[in-house]
C-alpha atoms as a PDB file:
ATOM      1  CA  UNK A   1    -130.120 199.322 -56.508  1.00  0.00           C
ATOM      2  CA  UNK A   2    -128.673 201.729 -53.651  1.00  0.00           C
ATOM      3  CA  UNK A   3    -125.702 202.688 -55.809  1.00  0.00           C
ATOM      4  CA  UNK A   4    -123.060 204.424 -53.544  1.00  0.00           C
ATOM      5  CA  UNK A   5    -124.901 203.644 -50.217  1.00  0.00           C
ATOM      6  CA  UNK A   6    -123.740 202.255 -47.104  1.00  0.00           C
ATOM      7  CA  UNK A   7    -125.833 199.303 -45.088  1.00  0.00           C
ATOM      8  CA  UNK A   8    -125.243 200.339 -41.258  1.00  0.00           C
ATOM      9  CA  UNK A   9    -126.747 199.337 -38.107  1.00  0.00           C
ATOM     10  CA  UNK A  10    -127.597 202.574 -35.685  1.00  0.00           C
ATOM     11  CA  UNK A  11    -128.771 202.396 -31.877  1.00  0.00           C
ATOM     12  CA  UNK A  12    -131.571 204.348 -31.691  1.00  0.00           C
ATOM     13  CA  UNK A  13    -132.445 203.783 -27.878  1.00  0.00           C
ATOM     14  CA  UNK A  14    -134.506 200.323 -27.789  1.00  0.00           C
ATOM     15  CA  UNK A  15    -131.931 198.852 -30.253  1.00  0.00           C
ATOM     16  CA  UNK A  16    -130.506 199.133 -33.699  1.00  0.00           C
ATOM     17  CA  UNK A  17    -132.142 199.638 -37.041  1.00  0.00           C
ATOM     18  CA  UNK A  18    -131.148 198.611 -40.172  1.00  0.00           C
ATOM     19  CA  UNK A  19    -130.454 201.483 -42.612  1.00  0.00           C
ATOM     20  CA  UNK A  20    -129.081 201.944 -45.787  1.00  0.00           C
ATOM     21  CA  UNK A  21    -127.941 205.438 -46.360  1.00  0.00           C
ATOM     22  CA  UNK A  22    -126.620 207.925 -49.466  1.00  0.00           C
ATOM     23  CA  UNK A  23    -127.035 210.526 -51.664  1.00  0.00           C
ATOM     24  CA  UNK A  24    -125.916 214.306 -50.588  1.00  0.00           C
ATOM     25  CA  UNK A  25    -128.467 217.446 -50.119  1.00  0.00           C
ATOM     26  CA  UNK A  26    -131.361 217.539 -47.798  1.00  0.00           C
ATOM     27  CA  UNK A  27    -132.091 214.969 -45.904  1.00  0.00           C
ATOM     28  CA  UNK A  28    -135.141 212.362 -47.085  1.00  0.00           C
ATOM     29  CA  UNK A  29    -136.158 209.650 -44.912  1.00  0.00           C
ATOM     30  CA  UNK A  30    -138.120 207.016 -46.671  1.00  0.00           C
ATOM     31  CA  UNK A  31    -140.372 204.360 -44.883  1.00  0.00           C
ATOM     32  CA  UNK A  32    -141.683 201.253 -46.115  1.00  0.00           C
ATOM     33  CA  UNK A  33    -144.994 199.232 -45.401  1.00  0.00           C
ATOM     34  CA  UNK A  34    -146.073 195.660 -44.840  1.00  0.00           C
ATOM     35  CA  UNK A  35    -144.469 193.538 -45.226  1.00  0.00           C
ATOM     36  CA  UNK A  36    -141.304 194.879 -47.150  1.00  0.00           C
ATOM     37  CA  UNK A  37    -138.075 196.157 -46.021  1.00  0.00           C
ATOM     38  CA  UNK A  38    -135.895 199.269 -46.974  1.00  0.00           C
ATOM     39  CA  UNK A  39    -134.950 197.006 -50.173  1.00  0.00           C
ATOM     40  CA  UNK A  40    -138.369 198.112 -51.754  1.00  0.00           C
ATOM     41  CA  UNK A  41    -136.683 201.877 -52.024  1.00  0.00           C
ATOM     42  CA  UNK A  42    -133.789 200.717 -54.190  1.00  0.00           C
ATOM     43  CA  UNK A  43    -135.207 202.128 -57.539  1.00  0.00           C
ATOM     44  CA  UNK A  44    -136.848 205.172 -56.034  1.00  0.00           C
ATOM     45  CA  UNK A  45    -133.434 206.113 -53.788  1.00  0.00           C
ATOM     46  CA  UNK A  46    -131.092 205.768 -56.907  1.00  0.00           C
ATOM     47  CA  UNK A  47    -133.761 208.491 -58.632  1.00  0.00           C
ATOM     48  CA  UNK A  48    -133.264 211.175 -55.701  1.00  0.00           C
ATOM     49  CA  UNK A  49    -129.973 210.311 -54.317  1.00  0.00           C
ATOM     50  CA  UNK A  50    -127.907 212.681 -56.871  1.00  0.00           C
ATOM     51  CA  UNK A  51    -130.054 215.641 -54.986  1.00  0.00           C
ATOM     52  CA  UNK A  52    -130.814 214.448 -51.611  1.00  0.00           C
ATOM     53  CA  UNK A  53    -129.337 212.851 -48.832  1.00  0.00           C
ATOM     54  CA  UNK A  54    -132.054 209.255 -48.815  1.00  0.00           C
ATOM     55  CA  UNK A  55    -132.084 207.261 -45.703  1.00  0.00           C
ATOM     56  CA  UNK A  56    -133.947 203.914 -45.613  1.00  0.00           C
ATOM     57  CA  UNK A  57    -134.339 202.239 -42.463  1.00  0.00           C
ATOM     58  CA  UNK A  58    -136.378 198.975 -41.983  1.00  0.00           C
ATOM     59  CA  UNK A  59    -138.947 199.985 -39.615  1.00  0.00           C
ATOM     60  CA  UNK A  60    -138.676 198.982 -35.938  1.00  0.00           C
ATOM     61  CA  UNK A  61    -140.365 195.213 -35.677  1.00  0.00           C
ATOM     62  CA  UNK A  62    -139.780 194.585 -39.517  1.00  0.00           C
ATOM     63  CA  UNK A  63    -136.643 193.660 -41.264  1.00  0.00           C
ATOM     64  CA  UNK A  64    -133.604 193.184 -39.482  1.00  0.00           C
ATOM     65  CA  UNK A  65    -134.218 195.906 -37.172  1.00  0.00           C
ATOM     66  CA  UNK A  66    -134.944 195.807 -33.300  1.00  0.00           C
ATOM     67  CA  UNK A  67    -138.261 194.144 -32.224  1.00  0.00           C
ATOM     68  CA  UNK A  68    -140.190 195.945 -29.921  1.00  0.00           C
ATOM     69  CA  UNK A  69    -140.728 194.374 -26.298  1.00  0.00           C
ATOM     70  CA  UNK A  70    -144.369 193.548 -26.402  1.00  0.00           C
ATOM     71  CA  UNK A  71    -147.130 195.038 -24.373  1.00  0.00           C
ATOM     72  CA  UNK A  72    -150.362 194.324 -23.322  1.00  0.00           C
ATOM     73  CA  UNK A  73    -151.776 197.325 -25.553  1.00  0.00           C
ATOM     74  CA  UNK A  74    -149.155 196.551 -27.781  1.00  0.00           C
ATOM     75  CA  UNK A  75    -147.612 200.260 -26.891  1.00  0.00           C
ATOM     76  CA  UNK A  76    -143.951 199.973 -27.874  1.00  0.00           C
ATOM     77  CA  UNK A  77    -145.520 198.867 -31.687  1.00  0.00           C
ATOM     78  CA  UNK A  78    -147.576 201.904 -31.739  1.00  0.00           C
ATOM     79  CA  UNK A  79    -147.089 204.697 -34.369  1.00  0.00           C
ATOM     80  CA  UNK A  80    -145.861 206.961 -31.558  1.00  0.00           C
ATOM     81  CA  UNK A  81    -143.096 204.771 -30.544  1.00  0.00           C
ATOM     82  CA  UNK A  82    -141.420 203.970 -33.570  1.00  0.00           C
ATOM     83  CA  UNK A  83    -141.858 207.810 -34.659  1.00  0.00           C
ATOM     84  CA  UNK A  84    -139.999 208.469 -31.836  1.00  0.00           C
ATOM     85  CA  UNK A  85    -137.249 206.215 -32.859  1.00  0.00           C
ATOM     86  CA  UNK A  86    -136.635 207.183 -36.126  1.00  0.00           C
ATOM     87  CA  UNK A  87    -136.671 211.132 -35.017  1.00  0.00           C
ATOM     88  CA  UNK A  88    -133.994 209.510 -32.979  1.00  0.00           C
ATOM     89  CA  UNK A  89    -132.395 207.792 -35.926  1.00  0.00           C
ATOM     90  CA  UNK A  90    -131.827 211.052 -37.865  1.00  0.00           C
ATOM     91  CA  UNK A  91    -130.728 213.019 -35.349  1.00  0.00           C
ATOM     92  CA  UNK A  92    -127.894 210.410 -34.616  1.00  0.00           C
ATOM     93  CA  UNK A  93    -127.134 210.967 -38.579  1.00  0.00           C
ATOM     94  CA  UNK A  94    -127.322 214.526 -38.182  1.00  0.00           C
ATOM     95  CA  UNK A  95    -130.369 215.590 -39.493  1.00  0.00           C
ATOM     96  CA  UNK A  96    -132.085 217.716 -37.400  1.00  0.00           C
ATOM     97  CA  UNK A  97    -134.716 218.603 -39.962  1.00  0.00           C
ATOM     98  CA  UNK A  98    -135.905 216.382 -43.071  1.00  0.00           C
ATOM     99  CA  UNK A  99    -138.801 214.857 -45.253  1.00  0.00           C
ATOM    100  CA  UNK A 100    -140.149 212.419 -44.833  1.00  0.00           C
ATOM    101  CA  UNK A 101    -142.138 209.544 -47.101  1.00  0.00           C
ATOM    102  CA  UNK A 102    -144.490 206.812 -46.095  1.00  0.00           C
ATOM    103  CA  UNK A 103    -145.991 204.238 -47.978  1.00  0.00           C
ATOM    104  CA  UNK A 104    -148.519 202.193 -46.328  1.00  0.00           C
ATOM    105  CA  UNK A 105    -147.931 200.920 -42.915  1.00  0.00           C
ATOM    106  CA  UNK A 106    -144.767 203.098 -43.117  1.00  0.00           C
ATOM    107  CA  UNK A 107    -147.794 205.772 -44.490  1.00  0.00           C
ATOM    108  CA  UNK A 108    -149.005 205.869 -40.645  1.00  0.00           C
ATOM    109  CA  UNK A 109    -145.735 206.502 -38.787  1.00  0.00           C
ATOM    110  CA  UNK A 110    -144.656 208.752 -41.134  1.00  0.00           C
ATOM    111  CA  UNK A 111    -148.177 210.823 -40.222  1.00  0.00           C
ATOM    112  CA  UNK A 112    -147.255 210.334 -36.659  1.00  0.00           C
ATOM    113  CA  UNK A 113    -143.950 211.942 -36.924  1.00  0.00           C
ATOM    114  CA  UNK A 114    -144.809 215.066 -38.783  1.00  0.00           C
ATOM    115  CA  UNK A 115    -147.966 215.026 -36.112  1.00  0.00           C
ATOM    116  CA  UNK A 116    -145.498 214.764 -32.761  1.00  0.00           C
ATOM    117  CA  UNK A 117    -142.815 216.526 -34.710  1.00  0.00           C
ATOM    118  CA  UNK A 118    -143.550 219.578 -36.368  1.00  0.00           C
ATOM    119  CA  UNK A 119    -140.063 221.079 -35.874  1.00  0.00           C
ATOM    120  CA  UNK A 120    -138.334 218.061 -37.181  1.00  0.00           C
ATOM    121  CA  UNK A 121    -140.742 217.256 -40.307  1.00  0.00           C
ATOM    122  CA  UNK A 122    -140.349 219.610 -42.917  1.00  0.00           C
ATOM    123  CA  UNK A 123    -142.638 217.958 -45.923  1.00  0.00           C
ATOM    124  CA  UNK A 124    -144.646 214.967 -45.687  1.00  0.00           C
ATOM    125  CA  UNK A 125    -145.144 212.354 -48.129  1.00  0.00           C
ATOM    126  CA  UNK A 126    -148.037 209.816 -48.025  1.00  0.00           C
ATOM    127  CA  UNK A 127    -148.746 207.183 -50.401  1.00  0.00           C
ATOM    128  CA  UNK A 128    -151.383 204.786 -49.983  1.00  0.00           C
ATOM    129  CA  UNK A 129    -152.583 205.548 -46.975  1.00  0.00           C
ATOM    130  CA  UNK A 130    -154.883 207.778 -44.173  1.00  0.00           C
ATOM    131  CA  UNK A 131    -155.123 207.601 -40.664  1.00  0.00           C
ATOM    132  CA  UNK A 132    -156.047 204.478 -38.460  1.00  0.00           C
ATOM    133  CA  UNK A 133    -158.753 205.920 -37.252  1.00  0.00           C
ATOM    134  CA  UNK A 134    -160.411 206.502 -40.270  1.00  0.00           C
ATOM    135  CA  UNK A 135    -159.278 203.676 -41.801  1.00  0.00           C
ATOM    136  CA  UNK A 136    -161.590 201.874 -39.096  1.00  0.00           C
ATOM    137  CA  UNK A 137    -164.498 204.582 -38.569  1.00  0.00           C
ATOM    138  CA  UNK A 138    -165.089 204.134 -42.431  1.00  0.00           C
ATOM    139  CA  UNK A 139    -165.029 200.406 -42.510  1.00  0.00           C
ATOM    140  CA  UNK A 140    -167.916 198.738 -44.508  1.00  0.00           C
ATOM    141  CA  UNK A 141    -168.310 195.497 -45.750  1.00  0.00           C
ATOM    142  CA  UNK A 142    -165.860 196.062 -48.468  1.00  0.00           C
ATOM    143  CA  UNK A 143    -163.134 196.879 -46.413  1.00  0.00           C
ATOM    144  CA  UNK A 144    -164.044 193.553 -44.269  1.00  0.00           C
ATOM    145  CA  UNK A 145    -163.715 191.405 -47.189  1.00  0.00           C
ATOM    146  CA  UNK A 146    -160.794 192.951 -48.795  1.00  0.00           C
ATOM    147  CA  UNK A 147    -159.229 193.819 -46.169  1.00  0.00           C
ATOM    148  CA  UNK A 148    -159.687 191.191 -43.446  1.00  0.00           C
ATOM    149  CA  UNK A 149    -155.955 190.647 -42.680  1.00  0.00           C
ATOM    150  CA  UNK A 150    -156.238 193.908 -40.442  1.00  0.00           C
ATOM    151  CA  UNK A 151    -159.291 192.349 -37.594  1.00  0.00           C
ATOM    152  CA  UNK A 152    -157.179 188.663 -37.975  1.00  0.00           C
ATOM    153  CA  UNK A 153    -153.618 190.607 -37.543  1.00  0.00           C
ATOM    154  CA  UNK A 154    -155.397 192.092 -34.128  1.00  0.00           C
ATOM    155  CA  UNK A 155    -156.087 188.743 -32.810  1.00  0.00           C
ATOM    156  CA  UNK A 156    -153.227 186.395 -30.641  1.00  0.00           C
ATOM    157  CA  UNK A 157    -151.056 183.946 -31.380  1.00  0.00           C
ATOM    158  CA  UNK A 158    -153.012 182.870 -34.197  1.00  0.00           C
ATOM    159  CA  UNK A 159    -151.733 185.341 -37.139  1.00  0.00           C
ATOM    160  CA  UNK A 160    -147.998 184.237 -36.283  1.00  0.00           C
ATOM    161  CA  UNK A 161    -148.859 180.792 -36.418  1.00  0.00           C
ATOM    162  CA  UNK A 162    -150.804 181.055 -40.017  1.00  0.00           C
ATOM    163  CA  UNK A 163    -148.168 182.674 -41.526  1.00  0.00           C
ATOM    164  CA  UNK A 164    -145.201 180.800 -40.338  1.00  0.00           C
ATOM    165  CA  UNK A 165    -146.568 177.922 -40.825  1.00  0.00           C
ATOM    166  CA  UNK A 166    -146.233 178.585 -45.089  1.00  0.00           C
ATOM    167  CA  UNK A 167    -144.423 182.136 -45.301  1.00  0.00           C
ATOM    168  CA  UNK A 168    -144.585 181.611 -49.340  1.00  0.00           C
ATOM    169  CA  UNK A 169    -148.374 180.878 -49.390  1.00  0.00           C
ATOM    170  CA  UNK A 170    -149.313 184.007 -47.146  1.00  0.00           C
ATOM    171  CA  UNK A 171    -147.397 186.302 -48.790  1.00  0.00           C
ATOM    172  CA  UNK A 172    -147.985 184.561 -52.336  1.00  0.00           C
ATOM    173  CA  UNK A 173    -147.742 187.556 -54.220  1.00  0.00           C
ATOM    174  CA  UNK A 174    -143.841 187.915 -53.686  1.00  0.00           C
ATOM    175  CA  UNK A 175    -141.704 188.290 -57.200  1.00  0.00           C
ATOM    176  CA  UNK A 176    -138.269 188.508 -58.214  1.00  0.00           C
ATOM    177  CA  UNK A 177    -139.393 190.012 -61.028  1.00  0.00           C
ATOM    178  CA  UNK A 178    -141.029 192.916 -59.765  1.00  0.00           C
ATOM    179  CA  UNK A 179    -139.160 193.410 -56.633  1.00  0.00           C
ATOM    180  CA  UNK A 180    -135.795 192.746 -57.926  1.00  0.00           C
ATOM    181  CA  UNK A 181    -133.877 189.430 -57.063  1.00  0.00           C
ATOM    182  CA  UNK A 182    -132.244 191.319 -53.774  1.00  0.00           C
ATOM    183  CA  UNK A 183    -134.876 192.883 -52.362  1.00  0.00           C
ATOM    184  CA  UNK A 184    -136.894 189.929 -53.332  1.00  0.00           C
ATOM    185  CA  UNK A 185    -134.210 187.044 -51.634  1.00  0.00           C
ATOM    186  CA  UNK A 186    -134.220 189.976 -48.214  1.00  0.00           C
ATOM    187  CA  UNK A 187    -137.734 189.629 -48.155  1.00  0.00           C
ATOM    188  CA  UNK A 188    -137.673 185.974 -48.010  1.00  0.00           C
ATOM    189  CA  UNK A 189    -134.983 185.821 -45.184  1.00  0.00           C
ATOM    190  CA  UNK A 190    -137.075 187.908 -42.977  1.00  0.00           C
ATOM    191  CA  UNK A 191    -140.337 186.507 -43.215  1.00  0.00           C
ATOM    192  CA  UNK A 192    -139.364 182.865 -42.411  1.00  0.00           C
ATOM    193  CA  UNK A 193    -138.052 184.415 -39.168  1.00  0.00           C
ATOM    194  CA  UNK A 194    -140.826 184.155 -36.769  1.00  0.00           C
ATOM    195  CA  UNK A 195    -139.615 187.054 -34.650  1.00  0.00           C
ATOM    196  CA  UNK A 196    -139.530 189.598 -37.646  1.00  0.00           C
ATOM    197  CA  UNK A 197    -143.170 187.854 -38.379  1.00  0.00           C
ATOM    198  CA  UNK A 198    -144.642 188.910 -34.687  1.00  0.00           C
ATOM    199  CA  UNK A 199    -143.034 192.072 -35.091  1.00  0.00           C
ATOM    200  CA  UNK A 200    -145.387 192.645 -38.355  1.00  0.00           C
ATOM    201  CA  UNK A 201    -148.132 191.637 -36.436  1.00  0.00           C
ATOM    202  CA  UNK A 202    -147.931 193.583 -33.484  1.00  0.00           C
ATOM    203  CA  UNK A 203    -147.519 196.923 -35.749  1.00  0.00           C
ATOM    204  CA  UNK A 204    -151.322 196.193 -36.859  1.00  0.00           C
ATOM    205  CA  UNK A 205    -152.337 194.976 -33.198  1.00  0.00           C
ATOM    206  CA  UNK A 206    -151.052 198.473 -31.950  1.00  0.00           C
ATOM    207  CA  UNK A 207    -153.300 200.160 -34.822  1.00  0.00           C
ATOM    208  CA  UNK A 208    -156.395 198.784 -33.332  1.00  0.00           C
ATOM    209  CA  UNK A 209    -155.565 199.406 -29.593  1.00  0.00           C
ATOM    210  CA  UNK A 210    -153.421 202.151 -28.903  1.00  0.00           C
ATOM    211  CA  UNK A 211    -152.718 204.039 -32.526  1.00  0.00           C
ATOM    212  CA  UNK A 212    -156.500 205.279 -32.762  1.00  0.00           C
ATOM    213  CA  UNK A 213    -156.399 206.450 -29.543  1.00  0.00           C
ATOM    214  CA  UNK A 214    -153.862 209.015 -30.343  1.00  0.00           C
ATOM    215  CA  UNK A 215    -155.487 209.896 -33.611  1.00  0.00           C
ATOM    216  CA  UNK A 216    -158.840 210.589 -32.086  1.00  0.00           C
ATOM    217  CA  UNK A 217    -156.825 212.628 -29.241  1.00  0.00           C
ATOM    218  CA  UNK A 218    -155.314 214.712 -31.887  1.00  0.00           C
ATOM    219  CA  UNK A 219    -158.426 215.219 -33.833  1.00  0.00           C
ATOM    220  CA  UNK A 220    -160.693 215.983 -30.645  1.00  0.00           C
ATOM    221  CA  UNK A 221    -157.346 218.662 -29.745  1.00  0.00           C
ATOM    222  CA  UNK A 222    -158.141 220.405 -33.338  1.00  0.00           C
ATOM    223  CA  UNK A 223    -154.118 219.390 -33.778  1.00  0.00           C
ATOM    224  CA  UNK A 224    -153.383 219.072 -37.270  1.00  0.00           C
ATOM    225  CA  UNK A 225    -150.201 218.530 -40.189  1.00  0.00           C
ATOM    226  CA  UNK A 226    -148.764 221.843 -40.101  1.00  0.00           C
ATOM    227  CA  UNK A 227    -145.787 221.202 -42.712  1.00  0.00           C
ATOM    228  CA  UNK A 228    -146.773 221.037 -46.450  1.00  0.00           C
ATOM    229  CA  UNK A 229    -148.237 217.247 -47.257  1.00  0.00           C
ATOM    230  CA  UNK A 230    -148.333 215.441 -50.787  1.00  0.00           C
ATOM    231  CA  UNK A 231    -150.969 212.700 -50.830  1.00  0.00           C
ATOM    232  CA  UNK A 232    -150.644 209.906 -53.319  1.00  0.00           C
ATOM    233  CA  UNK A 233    -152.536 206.573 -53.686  1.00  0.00           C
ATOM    234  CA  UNK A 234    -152.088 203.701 -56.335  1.00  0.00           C
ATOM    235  CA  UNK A 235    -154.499 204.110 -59.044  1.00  0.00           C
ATOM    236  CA  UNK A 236    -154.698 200.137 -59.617  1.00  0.00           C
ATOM    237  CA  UNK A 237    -155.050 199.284 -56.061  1.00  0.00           C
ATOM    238  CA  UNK A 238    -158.319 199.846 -53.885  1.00  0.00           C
ATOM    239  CA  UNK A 239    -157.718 203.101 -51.885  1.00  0.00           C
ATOM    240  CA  UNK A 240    -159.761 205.499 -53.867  1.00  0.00           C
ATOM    241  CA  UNK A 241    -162.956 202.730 -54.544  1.00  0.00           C
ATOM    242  CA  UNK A 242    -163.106 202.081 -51.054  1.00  0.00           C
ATOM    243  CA  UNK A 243    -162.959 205.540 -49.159  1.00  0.00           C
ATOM    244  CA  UNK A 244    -163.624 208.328 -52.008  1.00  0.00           C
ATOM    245  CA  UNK A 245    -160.892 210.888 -52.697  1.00  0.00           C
ATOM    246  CA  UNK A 246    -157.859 210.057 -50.163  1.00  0.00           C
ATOM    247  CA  UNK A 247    -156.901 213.835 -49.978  1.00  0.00           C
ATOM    248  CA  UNK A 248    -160.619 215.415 -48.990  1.00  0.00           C
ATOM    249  CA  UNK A 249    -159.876 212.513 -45.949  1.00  0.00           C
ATOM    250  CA  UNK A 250    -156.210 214.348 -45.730  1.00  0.00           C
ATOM    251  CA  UNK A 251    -157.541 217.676 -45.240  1.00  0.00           C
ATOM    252  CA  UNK A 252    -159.089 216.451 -42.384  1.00  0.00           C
ATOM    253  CA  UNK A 253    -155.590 216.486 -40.937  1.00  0.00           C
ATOM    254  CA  UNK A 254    -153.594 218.561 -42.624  1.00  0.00           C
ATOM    255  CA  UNK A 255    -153.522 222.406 -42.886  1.00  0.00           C
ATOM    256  CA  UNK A 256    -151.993 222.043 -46.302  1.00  0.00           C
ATOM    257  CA  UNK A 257    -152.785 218.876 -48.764  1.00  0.00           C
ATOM    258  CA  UNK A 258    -152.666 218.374 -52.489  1.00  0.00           C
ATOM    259  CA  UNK A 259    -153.052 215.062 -53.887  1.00  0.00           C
ATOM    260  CA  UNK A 260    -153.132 212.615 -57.135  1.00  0.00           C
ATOM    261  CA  UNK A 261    -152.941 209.301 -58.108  1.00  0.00           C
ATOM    262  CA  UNK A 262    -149.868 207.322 -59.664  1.00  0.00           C
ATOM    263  CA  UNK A 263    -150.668 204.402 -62.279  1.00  0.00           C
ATOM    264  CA  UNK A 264    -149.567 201.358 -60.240  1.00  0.00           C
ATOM    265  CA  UNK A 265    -150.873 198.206 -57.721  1.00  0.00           C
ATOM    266  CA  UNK A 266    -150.223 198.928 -54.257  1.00  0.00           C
ATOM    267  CA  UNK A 267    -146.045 198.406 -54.425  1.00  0.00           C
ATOM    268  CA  UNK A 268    -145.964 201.941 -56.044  1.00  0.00           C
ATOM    269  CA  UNK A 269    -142.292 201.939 -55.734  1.00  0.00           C
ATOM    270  CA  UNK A 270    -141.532 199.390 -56.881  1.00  0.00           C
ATOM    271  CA  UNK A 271    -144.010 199.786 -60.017  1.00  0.00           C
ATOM    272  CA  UNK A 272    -143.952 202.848 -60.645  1.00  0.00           C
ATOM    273  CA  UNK A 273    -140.243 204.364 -59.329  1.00  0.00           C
ATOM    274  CA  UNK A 274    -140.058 206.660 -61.799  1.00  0.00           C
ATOM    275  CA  UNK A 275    -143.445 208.841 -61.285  1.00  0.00           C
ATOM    276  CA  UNK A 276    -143.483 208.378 -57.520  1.00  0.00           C
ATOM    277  CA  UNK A 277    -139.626 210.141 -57.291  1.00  0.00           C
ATOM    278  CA  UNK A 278    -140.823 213.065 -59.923  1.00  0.00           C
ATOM    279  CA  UNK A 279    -143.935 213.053 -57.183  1.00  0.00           C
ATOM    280  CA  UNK A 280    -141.882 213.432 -54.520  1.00  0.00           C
ATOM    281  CA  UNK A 281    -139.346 216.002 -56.051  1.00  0.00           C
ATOM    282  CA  UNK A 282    -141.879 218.039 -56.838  1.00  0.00           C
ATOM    283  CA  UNK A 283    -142.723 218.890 -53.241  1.00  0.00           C
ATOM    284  CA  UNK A 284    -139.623 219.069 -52.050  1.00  0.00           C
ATOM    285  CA  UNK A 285    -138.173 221.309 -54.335  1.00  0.00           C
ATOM    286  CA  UNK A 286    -141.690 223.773 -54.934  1.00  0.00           C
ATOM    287  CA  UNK A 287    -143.521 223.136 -51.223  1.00  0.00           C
END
């Protein structure tokens, strides 16, 4: 994976992020979700890399890049924050506009960037994911029991110490196989570090105090995705059982959505490389 890239480390303000870089054309920046790393790109950046210039950071409070300093309302974790950062991060590569793609948690700061950014974002790519605010204002029972981890991730203390207290049997779904031995032994480092752990945590504990606030302040503005959006979701996982067509929810949001789903579970990119980079291509090379 990542033939012909470079692994760098670039300041972006509140510290360095790790980012692996390559590839030539327009620029693509590619975010991950929970609780990956850039690795999870490998297949997906060696598809576009001979036409685009891919850049895959680890997001700020995952990986090996910078933790943010906590806060109260968990502010400097918030979808704003790390948005900011990574506008920051391609503008120190020199890329003053670009595309970007977000796949589940990486899905809401990727919204949050073409929603603060509009002369930065040229195309927007989300897959598995909608807005934190509707994530929660549609929450039923099913969501509660499927997906509990987001009310326990909001609580203190007590998420960190769960999960480092048996890495391997909270996140028991890890494989070599399907990840690929080096994104796979990556993943492992990090997650037996109990600062990249809290740094997880705190990106969900910022979703459920400060990152609805500034969705419901952009919705109550009329503010909406003004750059052409591609919505995707994972026809094997739960998205489209639990809220209903993810693009209708998009529109919402956006000024202009399409929207299908990919056969895969969740880790699209790593299941499915090959349709989510035609996907993507398709939007950035026909809007």
């Amino acid at each position: 994976m990542f033939e012909g890239f470079s692994l760098e480390a670039v300041d972006v303000g509140p510290g360095p992020l790790r980012v692996r870089i390559g590839g030539s054309g327009p620029a693509v920046l590619l975010l991950h979700g929970h609780p990956r790393t850039h690795m999870t790109w490998g297949k997906v950046a060696d598809l576009l890399s001979p036409d685009y210039t891919i850049v895959c950071p680890d997001l700020p409070g995952f990986g090996r890049s910078y933790q943010p300093a906590d806060a109260p309302d968990s502010r400097n974790s918030s979808k704003r924050a790390k948005a900011e950062a990574l506008v920051e991060l391609m503008r120190r590569l020199g890329h003053e506009t670009f595309a970007v793609v977000g796949h589940d948690r990486g899905s809401l700061t990727a919204f949050r960037m073409a929603m603060d950014h509009p002369d930065r974002v040229r195309k927007l790519v989300i897959a598995d994911g909608i807005p934190v605010i509707e994530h929660l204002e549609r929450a039923d029972w099913k969501f509660a029991r499927d997906w509990y981890h987001w009310f326990f991730f909001a609580q203190k203390e007590k998420p960190e110490r769960a999960i480092s207290a048996d890495p391997l049997a909270w996140y028991d779904k890890l494989s070599p196989a399907l990840m690929g031995k080096p994104a796979y032994d990556d993943l492992i480092d990090v997650i037996h570090d109990p600062r990249v752990v809290h740094g997880m945590i705190e990106d969900y504990r910022a979703g459920l105090s400060i990152d609805h606030v500034h969705d419901r302040e952009d919705h109550d503005a009329g503010r909406k995705v003004t750059c052409p959006m591609l919505c995707l979701w994972s026809l094997r996982d739960d998205m489209e059982q639990i809220y209903g067509d993810p693009a209708a929810i998009w529109r919402n949001w956006a000024n202009d959505v399409r929207g299908f789903g990919i056969d895969s579970g969740h880790h699209v990119a790593e299941e499915n490389p090959k349709a989510l980079s035609q996907a993507i291509r398709r939007i950035l090379e026909n809007g």
